[in-house]
C-alpha atoms as a PDB file:
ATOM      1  CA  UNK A   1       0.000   0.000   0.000  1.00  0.00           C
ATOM      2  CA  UNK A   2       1.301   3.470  -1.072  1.00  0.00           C
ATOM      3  CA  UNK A   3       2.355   5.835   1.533  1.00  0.00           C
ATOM      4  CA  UNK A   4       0.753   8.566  -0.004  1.00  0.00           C
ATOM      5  CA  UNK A   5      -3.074   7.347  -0.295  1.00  0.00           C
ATOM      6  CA  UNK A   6      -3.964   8.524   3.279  1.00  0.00           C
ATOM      7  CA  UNK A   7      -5.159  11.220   1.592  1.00  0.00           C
ATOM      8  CA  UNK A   8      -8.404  10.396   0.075  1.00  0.00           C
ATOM      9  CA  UNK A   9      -9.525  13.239  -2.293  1.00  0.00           C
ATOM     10  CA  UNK A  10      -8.403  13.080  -5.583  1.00  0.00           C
ATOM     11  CA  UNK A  11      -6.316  15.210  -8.095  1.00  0.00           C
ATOM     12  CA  UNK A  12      -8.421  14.278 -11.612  1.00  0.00           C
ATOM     13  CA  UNK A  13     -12.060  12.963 -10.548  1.00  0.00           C
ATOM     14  CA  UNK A  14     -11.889  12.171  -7.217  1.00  0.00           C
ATOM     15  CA  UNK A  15     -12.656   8.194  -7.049  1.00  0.00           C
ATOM     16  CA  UNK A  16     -13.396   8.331 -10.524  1.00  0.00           C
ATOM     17  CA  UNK A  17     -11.436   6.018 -12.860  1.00  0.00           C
ATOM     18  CA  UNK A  18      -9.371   7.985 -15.119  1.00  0.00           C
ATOM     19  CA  UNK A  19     -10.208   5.569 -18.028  1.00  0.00           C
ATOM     20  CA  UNK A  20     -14.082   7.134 -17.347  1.00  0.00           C
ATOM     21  CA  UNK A  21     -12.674  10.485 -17.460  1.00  0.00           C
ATOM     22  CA  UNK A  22     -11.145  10.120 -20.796  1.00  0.00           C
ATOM     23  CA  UNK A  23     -14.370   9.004 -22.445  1.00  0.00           C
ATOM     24  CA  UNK A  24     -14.162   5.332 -22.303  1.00  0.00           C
ATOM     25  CA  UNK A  25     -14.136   3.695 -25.633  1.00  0.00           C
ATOM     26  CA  UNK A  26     -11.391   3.429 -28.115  1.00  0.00           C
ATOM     27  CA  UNK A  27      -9.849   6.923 -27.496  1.00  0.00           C
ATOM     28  CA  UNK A  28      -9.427   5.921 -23.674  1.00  0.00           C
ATOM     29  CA  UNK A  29      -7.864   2.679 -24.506  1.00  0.00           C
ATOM     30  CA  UNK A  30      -5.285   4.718 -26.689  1.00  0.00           C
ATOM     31  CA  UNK A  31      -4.393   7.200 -24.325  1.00  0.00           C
ATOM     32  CA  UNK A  32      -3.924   4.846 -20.983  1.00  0.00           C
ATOM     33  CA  UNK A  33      -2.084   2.198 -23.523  1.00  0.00           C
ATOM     34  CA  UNK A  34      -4.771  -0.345 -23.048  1.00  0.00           C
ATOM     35  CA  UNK A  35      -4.539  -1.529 -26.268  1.00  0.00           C
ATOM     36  CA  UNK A  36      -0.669  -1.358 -26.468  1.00  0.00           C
ATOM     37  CA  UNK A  37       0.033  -2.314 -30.218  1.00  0.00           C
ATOM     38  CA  UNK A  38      -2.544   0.415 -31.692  1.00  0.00           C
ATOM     39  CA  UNK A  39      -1.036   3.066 -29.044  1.00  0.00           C
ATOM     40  CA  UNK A  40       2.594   2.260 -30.470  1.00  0.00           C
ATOM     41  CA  UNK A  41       1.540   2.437 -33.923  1.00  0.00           C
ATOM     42  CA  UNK A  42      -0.093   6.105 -33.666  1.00  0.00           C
ATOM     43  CA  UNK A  43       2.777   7.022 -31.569  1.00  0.00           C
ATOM     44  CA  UNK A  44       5.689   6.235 -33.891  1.00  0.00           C
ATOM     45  CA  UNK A  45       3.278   7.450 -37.155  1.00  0.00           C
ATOM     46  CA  UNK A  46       3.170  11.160 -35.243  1.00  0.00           C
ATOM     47  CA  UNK A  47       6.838  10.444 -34.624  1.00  0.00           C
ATOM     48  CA  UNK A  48       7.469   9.740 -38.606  1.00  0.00           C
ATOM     49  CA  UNK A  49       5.226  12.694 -39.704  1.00  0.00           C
ATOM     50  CA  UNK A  50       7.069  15.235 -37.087  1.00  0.00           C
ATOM     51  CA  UNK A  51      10.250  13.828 -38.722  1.00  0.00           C
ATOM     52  CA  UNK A  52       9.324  14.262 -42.072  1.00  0.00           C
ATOM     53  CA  UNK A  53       8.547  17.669 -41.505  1.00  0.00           C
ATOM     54  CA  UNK A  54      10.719  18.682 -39.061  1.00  0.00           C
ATOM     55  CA  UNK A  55      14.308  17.020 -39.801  1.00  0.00           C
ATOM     56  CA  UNK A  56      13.669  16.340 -43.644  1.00  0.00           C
ATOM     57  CA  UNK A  57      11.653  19.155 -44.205  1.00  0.00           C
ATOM     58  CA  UNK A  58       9.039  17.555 -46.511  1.00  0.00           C
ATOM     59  CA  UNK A  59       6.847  20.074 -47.969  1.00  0.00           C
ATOM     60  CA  UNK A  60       3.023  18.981 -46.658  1.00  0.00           C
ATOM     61  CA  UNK A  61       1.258  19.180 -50.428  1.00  0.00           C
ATOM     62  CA  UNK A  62       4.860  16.937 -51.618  1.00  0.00           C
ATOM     63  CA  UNK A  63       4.312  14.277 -48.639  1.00  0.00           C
ATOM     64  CA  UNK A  64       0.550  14.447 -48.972  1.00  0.00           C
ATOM     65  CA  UNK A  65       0.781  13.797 -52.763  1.00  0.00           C
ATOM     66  CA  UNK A  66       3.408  10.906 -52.066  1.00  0.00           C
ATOM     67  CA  UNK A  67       1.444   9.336 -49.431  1.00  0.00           C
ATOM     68  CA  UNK A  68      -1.680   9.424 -51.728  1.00  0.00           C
ATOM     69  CA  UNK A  69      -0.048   7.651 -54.360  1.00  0.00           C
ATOM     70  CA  UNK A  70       1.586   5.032 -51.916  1.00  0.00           C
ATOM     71  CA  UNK A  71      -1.814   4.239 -50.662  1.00  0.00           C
ATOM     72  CA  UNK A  72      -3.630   4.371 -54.127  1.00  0.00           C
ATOM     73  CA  UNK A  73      -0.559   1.876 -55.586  1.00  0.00           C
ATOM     74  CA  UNK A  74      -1.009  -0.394 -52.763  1.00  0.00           C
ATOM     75  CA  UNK A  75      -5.032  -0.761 -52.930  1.00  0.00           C
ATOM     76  CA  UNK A  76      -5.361  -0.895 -56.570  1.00  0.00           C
ATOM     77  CA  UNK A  77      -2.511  -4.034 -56.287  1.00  0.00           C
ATOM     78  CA  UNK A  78      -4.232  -5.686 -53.231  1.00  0.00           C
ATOM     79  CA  UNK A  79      -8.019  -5.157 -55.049  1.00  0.00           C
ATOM     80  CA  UNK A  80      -6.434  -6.462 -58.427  1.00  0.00           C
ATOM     81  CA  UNK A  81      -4.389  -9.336 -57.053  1.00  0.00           C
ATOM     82  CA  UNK A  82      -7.141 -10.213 -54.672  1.00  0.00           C
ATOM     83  CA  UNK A  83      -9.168 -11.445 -57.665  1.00  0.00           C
ATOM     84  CA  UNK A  84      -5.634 -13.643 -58.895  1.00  0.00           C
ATOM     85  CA  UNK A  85      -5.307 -15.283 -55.773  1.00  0.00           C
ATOM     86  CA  UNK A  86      -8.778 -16.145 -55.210  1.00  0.00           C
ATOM     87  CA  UNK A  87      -9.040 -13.877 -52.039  1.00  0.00           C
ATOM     88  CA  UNK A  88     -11.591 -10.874 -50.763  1.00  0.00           C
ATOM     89  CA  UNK A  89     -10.644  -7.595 -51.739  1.00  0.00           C
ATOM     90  CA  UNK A  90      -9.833  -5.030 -49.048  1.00  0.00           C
ATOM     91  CA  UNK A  91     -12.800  -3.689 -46.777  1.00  0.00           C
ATOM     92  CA  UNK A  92     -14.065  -0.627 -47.047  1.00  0.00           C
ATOM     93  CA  UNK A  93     -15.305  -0.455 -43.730  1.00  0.00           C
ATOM     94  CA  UNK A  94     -11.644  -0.342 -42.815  1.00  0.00           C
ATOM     95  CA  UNK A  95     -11.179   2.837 -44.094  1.00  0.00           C
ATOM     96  CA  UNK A  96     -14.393   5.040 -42.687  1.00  0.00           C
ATOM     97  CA  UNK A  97     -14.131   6.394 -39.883  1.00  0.00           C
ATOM     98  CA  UNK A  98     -17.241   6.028 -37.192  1.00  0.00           C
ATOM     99  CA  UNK A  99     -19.712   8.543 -36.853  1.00  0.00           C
ATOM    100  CA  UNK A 100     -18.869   8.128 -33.052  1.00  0.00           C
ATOM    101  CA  UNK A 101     -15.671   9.945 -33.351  1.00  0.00           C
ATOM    102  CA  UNK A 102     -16.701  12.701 -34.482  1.00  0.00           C
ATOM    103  CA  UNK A 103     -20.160  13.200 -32.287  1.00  0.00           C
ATOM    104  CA  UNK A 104     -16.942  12.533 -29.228  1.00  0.00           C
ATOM    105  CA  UNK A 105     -15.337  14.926 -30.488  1.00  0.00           C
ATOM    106  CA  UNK A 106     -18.241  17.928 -31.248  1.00  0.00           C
ATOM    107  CA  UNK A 107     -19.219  17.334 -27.895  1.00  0.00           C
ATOM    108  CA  UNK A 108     -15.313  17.886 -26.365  1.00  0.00           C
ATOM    109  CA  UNK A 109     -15.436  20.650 -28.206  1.00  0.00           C
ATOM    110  CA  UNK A 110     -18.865  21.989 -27.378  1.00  0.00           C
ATOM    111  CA  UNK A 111     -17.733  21.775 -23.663  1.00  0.00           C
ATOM    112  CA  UNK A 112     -14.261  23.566 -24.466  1.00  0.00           C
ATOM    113  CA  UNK A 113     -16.238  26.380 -25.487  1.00  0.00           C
ATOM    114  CA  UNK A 114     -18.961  27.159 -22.700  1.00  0.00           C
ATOM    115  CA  UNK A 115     -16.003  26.399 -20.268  1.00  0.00           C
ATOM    116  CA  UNK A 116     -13.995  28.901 -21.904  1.00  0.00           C
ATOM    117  CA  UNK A 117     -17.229  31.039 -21.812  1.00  0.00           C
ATOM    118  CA  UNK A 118     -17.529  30.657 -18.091  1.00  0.00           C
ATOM    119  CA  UNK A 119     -13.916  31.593 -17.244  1.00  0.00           C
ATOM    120  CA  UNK A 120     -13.711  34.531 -19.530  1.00  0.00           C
ATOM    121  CA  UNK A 121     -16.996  36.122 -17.800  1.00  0.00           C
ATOM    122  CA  UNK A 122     -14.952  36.284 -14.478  1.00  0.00           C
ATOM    123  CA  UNK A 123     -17.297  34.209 -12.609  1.00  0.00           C
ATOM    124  CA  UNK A 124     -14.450  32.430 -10.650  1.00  0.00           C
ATOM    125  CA  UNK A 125     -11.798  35.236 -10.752  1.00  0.00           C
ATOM    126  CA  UNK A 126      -9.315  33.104  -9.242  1.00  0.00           C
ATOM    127  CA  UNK A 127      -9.819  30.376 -12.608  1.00  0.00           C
ATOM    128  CA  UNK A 128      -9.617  33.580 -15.011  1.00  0.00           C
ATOM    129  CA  UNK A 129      -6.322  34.966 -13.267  1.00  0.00           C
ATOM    130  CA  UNK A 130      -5.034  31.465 -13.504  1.00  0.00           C
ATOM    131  CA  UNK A 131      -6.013  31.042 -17.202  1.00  0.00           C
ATOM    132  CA  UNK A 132      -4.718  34.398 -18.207  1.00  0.00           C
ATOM    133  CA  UNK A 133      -1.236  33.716 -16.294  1.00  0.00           C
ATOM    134  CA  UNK A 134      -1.042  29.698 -18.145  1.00  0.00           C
ATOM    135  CA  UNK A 135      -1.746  31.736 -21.584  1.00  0.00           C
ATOM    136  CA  UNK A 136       0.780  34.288 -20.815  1.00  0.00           C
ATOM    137  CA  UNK A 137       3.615  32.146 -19.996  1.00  0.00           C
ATOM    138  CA  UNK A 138       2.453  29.300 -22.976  1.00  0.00           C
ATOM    139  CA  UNK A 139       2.812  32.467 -25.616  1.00  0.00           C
ATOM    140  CA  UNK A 140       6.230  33.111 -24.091  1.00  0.00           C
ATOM    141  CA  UNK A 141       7.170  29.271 -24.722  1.00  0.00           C
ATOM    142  CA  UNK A 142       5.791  29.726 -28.286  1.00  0.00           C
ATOM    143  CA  UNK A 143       8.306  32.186 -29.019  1.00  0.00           C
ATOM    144  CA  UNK A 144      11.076  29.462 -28.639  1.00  0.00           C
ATOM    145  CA  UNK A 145       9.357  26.415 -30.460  1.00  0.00           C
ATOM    146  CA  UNK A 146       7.486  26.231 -33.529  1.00  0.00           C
ATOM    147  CA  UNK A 147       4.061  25.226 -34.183  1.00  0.00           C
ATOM    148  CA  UNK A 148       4.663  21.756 -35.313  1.00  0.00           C
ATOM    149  CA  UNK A 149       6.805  21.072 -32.277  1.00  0.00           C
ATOM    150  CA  UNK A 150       4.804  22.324 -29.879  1.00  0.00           C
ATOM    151  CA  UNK A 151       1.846  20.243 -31.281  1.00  0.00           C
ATOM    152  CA  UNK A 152       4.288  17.267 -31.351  1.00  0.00           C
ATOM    153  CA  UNK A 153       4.970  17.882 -27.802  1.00  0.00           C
ATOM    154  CA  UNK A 154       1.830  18.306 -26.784  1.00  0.00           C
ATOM    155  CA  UNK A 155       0.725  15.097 -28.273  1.00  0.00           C
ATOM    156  CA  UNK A 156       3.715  13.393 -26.503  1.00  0.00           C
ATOM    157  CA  UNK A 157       2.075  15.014 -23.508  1.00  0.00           C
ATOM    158  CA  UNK A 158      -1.087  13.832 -24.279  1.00  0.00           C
ATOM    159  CA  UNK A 159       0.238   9.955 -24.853  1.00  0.00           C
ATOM    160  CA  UNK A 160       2.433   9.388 -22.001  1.00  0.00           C
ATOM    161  CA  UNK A 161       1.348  11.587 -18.831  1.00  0.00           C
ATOM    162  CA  UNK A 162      -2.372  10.040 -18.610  1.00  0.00           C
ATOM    163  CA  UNK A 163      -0.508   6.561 -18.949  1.00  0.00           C
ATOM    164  CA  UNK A 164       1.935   7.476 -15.895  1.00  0.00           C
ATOM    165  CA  UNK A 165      -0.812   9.652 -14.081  1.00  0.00           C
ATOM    166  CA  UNK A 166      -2.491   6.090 -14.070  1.00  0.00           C
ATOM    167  CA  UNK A 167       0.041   4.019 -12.834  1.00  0.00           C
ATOM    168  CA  UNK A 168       1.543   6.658 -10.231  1.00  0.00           C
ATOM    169  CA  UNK A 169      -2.047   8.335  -9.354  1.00  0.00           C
ATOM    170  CA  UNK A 170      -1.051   8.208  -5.494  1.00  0.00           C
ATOM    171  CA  UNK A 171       2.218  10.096  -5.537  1.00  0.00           C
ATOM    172  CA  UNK A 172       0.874  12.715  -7.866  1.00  0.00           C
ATOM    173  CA  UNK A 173      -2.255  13.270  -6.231  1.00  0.00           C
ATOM    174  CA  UNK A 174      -0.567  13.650  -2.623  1.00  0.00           C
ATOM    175  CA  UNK A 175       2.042  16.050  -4.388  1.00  0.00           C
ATOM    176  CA  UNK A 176      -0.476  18.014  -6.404  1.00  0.00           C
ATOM    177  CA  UNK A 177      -2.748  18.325  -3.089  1.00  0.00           C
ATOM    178  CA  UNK A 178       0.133  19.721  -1.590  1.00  0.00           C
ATOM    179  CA  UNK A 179       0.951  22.160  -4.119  1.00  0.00           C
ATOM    180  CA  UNK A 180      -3.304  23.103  -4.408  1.00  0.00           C
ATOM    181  CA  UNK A 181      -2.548  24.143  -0.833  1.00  0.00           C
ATOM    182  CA  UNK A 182       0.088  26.552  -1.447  1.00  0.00           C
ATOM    183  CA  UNK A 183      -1.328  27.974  -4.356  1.00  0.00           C
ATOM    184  CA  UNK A 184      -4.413  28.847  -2.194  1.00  0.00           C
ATOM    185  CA  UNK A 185      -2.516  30.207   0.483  1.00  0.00           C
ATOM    186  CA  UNK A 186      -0.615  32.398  -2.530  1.00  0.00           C
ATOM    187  CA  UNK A 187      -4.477  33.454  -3.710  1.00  0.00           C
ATOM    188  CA  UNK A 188      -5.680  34.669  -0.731  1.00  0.00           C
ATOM    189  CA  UNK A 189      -3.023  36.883  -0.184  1.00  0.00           C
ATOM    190  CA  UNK A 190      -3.394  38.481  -3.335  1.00  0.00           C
ATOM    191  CA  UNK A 191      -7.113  38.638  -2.950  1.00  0.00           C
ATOM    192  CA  UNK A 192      -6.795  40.275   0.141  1.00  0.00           C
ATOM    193  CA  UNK A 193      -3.975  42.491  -1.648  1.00  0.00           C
ATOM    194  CA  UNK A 194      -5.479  43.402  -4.964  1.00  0.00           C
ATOM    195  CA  UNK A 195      -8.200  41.795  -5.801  1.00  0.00           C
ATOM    196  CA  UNK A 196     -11.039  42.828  -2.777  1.00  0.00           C
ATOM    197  CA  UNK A 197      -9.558  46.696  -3.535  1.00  0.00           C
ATOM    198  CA  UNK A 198     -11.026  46.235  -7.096  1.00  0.00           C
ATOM    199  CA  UNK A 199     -14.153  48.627  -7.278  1.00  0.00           C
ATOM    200  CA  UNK A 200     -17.361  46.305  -8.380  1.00  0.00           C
ATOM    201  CA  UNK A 201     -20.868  47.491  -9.526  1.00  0.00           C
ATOM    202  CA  UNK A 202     -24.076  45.959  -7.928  1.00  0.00           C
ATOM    203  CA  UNK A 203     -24.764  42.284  -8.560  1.00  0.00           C
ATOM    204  CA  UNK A 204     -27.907  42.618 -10.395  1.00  0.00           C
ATOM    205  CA  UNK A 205     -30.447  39.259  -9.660  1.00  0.00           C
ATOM    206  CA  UNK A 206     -31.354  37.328 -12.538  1.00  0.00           C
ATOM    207  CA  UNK A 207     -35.228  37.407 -13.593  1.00  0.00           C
ATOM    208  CA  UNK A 208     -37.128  34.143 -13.439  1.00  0.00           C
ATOM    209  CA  UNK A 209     -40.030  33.140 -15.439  1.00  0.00           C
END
């Protein structure tokens, strides 16, 4: 038993499972390396195309192009010779992707927007200071990395740290809980600083109907 899981609240969902949080389904499975050969493969085909662009310096409309005819060689041979060696020819189903995936993904992005909504009001000051300092600091990074590295590392990000969140969820939860307490500590001062001097207008109460 961990030394650290005295504690019982949560960083990320409280009791929830993590694979939950994610979504379930497919996309879970990828992220928390459940299904460890599919997870490798999407890993090391990001790796290729960062690569490609990054160290070669393929030109996207060259590689796309390229790619194109690679795959359009490769069917036409395996839906030709199919019919020579008496076998099926590829399925198309293979190559659509679910409706699922992209209702999943709508709806992320449905939520990304009212949250963003909800923080930009100033609702929660304390969440829009914190946003506005995280997109400060994130356009500073920017300045030192390019796009397409930053999006590489943030997909690195986004396949290895739910993975190790997973398998070390009591050590980062005590550590994070720790930190959360600092931070608040750091808040109220500031609040009792700056933010309680800031002149506010009547809170107006919403009509009901």
């Amino acid at each position: 038993m961990s030394n650290y899981s005295s504690d019982p609240k949560r960083w990320v969902g409280r009791q929830k499972p993590l694979h939950a949080i994610l979504g379930g389904g497919t996309v879970a499975d990828i992220l928390l390396w459940r299904n460890k050969n599919l997870s490798a493969a999407i890993l090391i085909g990001f790796t290729v195309i960062w690569f490609l662009f990054e160290v070669v310096e393929y030109n996207f409309v060259t590689l796309f192009c390229h790619v194109s005819l690679a795959v359009m060689l490769v069917v036409f041979a395996w839906s030709n010779g199919a019919i020579i060696v008496d076998r099926n020819p590829p399925d198309l189903r293979a190559l659509i992707i679910p409706e699922s995936s992209f209702r999943w993904s709508l709806t992320k992005i449905n939520r990304f927007l009212l949250r963003f909504y909800d923080v930009s009001s100033g609702k929660d000051l304390k969440t829009f200071f914190m946003a506005i300092a995280f997109l400060w600091i994130f356009s500073g990074i920017g300045n030192y990395f390019n796009s397409l590295n930053l999006l590489y590392i943030g997909f690195l990000c986004l396949a290895t740290l739910p993975a190790l969140y997973e398998r070390y969820r009591d050590e980062v939860d005590y550590l994070a809980s720790v930190g959360n307490k600092d931070m608040k500590k750091l808040y109220k001062k500031f609040d009792t600083k700056f933010l309680n001097k800031i002149p506010r207008g009547p809170v107006k109460e919403k009509k009901r109907f």
